[in-house]
N, C-alpha and C. Protein backbone atom coordinates (compact mmCIF):
# COMPACT_ATOMS: atom_id res chain seq x y z
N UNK A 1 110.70 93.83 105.29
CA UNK A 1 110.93 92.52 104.79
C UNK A 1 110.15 91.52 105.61
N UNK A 2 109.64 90.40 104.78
CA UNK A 2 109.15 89.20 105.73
C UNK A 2 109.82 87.93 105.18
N UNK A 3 109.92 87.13 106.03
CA UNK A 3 109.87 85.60 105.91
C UNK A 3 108.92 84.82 106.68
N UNK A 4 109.08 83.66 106.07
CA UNK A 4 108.19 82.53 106.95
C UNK A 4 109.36 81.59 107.00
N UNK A 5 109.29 81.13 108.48
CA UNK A 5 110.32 80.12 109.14
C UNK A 5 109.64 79.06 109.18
N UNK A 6 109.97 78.23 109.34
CA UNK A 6 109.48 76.54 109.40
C UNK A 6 110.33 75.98 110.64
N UNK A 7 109.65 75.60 111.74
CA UNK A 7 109.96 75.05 112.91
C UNK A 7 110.35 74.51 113.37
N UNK A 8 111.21 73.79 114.45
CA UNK A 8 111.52 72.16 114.51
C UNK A 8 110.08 71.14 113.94
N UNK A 9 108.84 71.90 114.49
CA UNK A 9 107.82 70.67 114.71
C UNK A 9 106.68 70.41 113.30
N UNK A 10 107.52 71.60 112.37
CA UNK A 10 106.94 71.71 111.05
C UNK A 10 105.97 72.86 110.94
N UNK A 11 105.80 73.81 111.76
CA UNK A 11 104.89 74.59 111.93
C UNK A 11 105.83 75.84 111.23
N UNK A 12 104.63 76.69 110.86
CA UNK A 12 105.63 77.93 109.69
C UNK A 12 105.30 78.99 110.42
N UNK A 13 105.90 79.84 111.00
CA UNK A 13 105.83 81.56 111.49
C UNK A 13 106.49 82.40 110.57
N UNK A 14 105.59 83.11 110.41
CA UNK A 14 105.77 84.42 109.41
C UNK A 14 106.67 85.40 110.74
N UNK A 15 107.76 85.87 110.11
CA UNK A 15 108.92 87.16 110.94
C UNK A 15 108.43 88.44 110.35
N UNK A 16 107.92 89.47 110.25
CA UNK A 16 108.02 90.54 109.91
C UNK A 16 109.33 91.34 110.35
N UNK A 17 110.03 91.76 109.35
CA UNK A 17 111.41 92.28 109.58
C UNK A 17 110.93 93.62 109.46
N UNK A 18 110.40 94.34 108.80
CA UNK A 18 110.16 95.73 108.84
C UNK A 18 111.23 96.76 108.58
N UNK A 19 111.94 97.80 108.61
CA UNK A 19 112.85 98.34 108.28
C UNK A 19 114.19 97.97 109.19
N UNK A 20 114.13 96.33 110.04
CA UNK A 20 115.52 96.25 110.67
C UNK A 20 116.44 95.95 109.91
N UNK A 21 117.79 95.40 110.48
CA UNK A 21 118.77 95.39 109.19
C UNK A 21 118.89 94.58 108.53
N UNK A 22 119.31 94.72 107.29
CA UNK A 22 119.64 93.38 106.97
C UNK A 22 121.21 93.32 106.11
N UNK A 23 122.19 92.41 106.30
CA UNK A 23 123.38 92.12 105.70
C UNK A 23 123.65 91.41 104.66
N UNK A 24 124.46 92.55 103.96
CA UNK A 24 124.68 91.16 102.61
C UNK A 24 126.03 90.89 102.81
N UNK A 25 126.48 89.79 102.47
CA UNK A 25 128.22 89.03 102.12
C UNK A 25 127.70 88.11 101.15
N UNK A 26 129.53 88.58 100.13
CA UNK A 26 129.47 88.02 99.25
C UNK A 26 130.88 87.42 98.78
N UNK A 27 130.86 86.03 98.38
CA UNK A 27 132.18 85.93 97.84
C UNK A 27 131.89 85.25 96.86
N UNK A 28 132.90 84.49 95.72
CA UNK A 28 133.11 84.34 94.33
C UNK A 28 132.06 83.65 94.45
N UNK A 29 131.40 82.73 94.99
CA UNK A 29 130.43 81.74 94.91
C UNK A 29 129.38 81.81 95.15
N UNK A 30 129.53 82.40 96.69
CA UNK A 30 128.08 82.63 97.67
C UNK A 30 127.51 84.03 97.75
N UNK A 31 126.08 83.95 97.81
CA UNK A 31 125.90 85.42 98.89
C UNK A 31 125.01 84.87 99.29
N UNK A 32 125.36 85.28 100.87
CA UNK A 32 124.38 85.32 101.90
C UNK A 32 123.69 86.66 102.34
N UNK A 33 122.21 86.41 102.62
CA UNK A 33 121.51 87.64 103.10
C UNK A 33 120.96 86.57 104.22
N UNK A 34 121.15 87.82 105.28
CA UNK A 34 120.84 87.93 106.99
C UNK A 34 119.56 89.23 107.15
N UNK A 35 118.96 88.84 107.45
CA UNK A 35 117.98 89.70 108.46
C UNK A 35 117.38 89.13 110.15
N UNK A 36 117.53 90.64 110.88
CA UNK A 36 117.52 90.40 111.94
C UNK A 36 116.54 91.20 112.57
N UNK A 37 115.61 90.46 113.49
CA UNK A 37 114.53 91.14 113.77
C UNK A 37 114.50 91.03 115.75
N UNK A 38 114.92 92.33 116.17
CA UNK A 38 115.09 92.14 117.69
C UNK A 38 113.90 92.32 117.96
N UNK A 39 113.70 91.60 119.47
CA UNK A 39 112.33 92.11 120.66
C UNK A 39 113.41 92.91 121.15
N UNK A 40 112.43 94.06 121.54
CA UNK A 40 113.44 94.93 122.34
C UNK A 40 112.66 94.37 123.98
N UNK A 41 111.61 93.63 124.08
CA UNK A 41 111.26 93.47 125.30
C UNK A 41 111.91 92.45 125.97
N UNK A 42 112.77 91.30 125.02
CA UNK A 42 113.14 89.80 125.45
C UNK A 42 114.25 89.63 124.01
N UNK A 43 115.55 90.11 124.97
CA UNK A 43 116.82 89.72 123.84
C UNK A 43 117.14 88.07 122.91
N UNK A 44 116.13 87.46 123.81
CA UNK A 44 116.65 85.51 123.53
C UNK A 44 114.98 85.77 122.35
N UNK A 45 114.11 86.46 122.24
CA UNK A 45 113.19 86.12 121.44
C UNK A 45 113.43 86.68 120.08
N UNK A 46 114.81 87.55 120.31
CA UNK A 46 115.11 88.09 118.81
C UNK A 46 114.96 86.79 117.66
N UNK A 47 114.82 86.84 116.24
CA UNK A 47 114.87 86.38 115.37
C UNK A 47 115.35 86.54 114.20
N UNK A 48 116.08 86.07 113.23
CA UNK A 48 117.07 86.24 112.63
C UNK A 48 116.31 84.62 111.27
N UNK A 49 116.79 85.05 110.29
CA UNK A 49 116.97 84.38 109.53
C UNK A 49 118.27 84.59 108.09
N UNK A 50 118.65 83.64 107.57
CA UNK A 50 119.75 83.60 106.73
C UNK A 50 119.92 82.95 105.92
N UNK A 51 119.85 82.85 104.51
CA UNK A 51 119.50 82.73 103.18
C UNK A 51 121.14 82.86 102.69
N UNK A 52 121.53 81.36 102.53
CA UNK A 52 122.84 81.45 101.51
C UNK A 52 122.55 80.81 99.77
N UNK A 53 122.88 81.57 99.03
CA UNK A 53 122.80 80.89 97.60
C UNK A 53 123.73 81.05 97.05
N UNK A 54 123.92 80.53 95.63
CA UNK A 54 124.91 80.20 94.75
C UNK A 54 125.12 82.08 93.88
N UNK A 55 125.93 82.31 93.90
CA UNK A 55 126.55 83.41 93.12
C UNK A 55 125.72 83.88 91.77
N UNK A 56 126.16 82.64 91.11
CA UNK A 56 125.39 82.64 89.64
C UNK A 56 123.96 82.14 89.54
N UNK A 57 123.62 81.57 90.40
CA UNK A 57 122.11 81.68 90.47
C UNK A 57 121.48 82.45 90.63
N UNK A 58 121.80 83.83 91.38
CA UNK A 58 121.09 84.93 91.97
C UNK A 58 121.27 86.07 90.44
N UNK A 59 122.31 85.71 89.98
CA UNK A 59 123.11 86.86 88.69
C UNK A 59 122.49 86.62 87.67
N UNK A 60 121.79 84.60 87.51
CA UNK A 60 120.66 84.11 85.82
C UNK A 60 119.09 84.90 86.52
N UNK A 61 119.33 84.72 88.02
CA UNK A 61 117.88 85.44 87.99
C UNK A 61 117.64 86.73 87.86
N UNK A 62 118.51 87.70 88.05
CA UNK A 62 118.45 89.09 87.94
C UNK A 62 118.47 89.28 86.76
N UNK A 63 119.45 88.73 86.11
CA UNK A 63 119.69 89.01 84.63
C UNK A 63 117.97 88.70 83.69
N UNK A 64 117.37 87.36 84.28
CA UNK A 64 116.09 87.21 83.62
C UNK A 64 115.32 88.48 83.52
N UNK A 65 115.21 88.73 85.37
CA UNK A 65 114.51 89.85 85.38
C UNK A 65 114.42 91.10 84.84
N UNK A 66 115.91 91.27 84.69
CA UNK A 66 116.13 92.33 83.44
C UNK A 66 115.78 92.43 82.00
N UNK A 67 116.01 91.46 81.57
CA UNK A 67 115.55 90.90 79.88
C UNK A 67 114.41 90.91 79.37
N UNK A 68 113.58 91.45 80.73
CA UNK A 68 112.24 91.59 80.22
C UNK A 68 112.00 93.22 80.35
N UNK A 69 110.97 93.43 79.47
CA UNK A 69 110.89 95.24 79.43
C UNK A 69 109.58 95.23 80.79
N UNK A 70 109.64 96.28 81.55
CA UNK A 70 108.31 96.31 82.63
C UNK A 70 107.00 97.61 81.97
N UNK A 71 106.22 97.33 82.59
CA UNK A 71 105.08 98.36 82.34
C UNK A 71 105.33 99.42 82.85
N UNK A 72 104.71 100.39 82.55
CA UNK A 72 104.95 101.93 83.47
C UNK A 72 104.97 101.53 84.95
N UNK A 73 103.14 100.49 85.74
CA UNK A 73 103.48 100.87 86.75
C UNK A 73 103.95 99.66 87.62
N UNK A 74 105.31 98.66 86.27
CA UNK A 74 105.43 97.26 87.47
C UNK A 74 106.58 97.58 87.93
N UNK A 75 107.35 96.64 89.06
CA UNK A 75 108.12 97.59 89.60
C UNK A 75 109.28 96.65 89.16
N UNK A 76 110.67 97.04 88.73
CA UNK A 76 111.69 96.50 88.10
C UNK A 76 113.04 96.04 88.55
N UNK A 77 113.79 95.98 88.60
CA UNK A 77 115.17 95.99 89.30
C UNK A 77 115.57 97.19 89.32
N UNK A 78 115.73 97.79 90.72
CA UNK A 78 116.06 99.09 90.80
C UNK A 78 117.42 99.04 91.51
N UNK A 79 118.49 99.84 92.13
CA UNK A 79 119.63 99.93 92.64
C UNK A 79 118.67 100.60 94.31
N UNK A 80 119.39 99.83 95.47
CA UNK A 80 118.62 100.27 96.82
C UNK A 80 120.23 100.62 97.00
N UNK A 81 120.41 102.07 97.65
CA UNK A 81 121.72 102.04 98.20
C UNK A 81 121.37 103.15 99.69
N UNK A 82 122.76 103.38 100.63
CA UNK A 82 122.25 104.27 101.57
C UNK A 82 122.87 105.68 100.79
N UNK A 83 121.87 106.28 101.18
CA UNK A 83 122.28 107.76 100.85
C UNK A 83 122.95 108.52 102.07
């Protein structure tokens, strides 16, 4: 996973998250997704970002994304779970 952060001073850094974790919570309204990206060399340089949105906003966009048929090779809404 990546993001780009935006700074106190307005400046944007791209995080590469890479396979660290990331958390979902959800309640009737919200879900928030967390990803967290440690230095293992410098614990205070870890980085973290956190993305809260509206319930039904995330559910009209999936749903869009669904409503459309994909090509053989585009890639679609798939189910990510742990095995």
């Amino acid at each position: 996973m990546f993001a780009i952060l935006r700074g106190a001073n307005g400046r944007r850094h791209g995080v590469d998250f890479r396979d660290d974790p990331v958390t979902v919570a959800m309640s009737p309204t919200t879900v928030q997704v967390t990803m967290a990206a440690a230095d293992p060399g410098d614990l205070a340089r870890s980085r973290f970002v956190t993305v809260a949105l509206p319930r039904d906003a995330l559910a009209t966009a999936m749903a869009a994304v669904a409503a459309h048929p994909m090509a053989h090779d585009e890639p679609g809404l798939r189910l990510v779970g742990k095995d």
